[in-house]
C-alpha atoms as a PDB file:
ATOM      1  CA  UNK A   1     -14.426 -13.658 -88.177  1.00  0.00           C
ATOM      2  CA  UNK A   2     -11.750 -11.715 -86.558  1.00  0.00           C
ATOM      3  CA  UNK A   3      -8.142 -12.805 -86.397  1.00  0.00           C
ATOM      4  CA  UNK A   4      -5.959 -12.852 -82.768  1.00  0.00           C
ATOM      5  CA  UNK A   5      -5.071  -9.318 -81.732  1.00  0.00           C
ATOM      6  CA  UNK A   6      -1.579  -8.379 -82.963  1.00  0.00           C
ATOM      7  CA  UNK A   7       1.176  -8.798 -80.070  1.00  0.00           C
ATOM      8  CA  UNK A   8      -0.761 -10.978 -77.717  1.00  0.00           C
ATOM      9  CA  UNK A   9      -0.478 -15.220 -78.370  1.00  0.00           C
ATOM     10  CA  UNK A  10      -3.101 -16.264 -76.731  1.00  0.00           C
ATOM     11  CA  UNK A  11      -4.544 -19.430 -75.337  1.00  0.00           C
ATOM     12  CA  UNK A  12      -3.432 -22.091 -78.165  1.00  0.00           C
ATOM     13  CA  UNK A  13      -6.209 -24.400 -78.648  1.00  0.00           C
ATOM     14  CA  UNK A  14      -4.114 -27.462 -77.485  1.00  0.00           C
ATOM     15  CA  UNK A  15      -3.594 -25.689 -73.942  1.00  0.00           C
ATOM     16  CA  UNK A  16      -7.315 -25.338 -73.906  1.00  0.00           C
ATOM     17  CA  UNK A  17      -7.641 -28.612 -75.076  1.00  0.00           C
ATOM     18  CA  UNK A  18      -5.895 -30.025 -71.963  1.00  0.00           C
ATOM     19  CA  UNK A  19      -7.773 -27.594 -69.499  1.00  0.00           C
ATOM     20  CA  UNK A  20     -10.634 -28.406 -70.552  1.00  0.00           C
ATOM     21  CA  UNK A  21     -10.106 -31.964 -70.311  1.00  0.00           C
ATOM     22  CA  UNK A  22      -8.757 -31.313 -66.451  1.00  0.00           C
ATOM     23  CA  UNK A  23     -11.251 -29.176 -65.640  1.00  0.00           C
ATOM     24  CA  UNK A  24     -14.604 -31.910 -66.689  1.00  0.00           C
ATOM     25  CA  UNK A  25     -13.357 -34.486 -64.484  1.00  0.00           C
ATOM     26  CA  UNK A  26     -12.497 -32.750 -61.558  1.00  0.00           C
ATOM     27  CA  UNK A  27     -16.092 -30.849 -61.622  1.00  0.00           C
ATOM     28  CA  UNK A  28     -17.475 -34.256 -60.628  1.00  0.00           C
ATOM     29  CA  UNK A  29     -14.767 -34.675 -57.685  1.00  0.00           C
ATOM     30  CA  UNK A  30     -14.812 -32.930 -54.153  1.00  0.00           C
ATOM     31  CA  UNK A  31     -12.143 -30.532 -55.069  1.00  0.00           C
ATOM     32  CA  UNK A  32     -11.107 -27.420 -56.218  1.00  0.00           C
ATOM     33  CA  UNK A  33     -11.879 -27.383 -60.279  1.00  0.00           C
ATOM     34  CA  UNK A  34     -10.907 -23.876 -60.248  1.00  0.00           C
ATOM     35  CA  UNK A  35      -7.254 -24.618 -58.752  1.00  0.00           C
ATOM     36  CA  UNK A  36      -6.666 -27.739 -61.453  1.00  0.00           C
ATOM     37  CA  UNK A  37      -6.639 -24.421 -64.366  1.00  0.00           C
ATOM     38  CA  UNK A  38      -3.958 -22.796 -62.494  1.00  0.00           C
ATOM     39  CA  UNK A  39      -1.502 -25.965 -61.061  1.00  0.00           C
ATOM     40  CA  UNK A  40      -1.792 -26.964 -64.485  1.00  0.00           C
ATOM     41  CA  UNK A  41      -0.020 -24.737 -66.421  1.00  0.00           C
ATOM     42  CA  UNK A  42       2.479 -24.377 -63.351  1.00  0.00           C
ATOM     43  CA  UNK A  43       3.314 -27.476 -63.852  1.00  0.00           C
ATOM     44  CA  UNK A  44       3.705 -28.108 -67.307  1.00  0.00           C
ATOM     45  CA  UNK A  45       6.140 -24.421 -67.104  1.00  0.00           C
ATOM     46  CA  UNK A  46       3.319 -22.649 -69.409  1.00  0.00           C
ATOM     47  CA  UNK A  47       3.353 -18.808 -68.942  1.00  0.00           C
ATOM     48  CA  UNK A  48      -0.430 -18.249 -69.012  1.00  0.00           C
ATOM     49  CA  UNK A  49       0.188 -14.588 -67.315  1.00  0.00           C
ATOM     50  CA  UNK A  50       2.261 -13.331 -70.247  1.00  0.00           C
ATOM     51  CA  UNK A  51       0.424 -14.647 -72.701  1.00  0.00           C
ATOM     52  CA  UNK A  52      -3.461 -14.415 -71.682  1.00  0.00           C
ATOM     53  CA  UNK A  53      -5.194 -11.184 -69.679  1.00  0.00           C
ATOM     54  CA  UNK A  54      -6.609 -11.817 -66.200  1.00  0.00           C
ATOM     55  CA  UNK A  55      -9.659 -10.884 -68.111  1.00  0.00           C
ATOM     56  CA  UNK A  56      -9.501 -13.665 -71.057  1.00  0.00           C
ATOM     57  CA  UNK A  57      -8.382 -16.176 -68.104  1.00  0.00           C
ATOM     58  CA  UNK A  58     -11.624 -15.349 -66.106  1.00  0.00           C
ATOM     59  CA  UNK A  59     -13.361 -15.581 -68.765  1.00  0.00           C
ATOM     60  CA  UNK A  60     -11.929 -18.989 -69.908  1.00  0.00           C
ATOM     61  CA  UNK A  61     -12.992 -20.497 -66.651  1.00  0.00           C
ATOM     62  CA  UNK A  62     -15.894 -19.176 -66.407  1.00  0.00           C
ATOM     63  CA  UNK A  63     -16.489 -21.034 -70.004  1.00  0.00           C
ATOM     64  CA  UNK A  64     -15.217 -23.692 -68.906  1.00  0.00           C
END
């Protein structure tokens, strides 16, 4: 198993963790899912963008 790539943090399994657990719920409500993954982290003054690709992210919610 390969380790994190050197330089980048990454998506800490806590954060994903508490993502996740937004994201279930609100897949069963008449809202935006999508939007809970990025108010989120806004709110709780996480810096996804510096610390995550656009890639990884799409690919996170996609997983999701």
């Amino acid at each position: 198993m390969a380790g994190p790539k050197r330089g980048r943090k990454g998506l800490s399994v806590f954060r994903a963790a508490v993502l996740g657990a937004v994201q279930g719920p609100t897949e069963l409500l008449p809202v935006s899912s999508s939007a809970h993954l990025r108010i989120v982290p806004w709110l709780a003054g996480w810096d996804l963008e510096g610390e995550v690709s656009a890639s990884d992210r799409k690919t996170f919610e996609v997983a999701v």
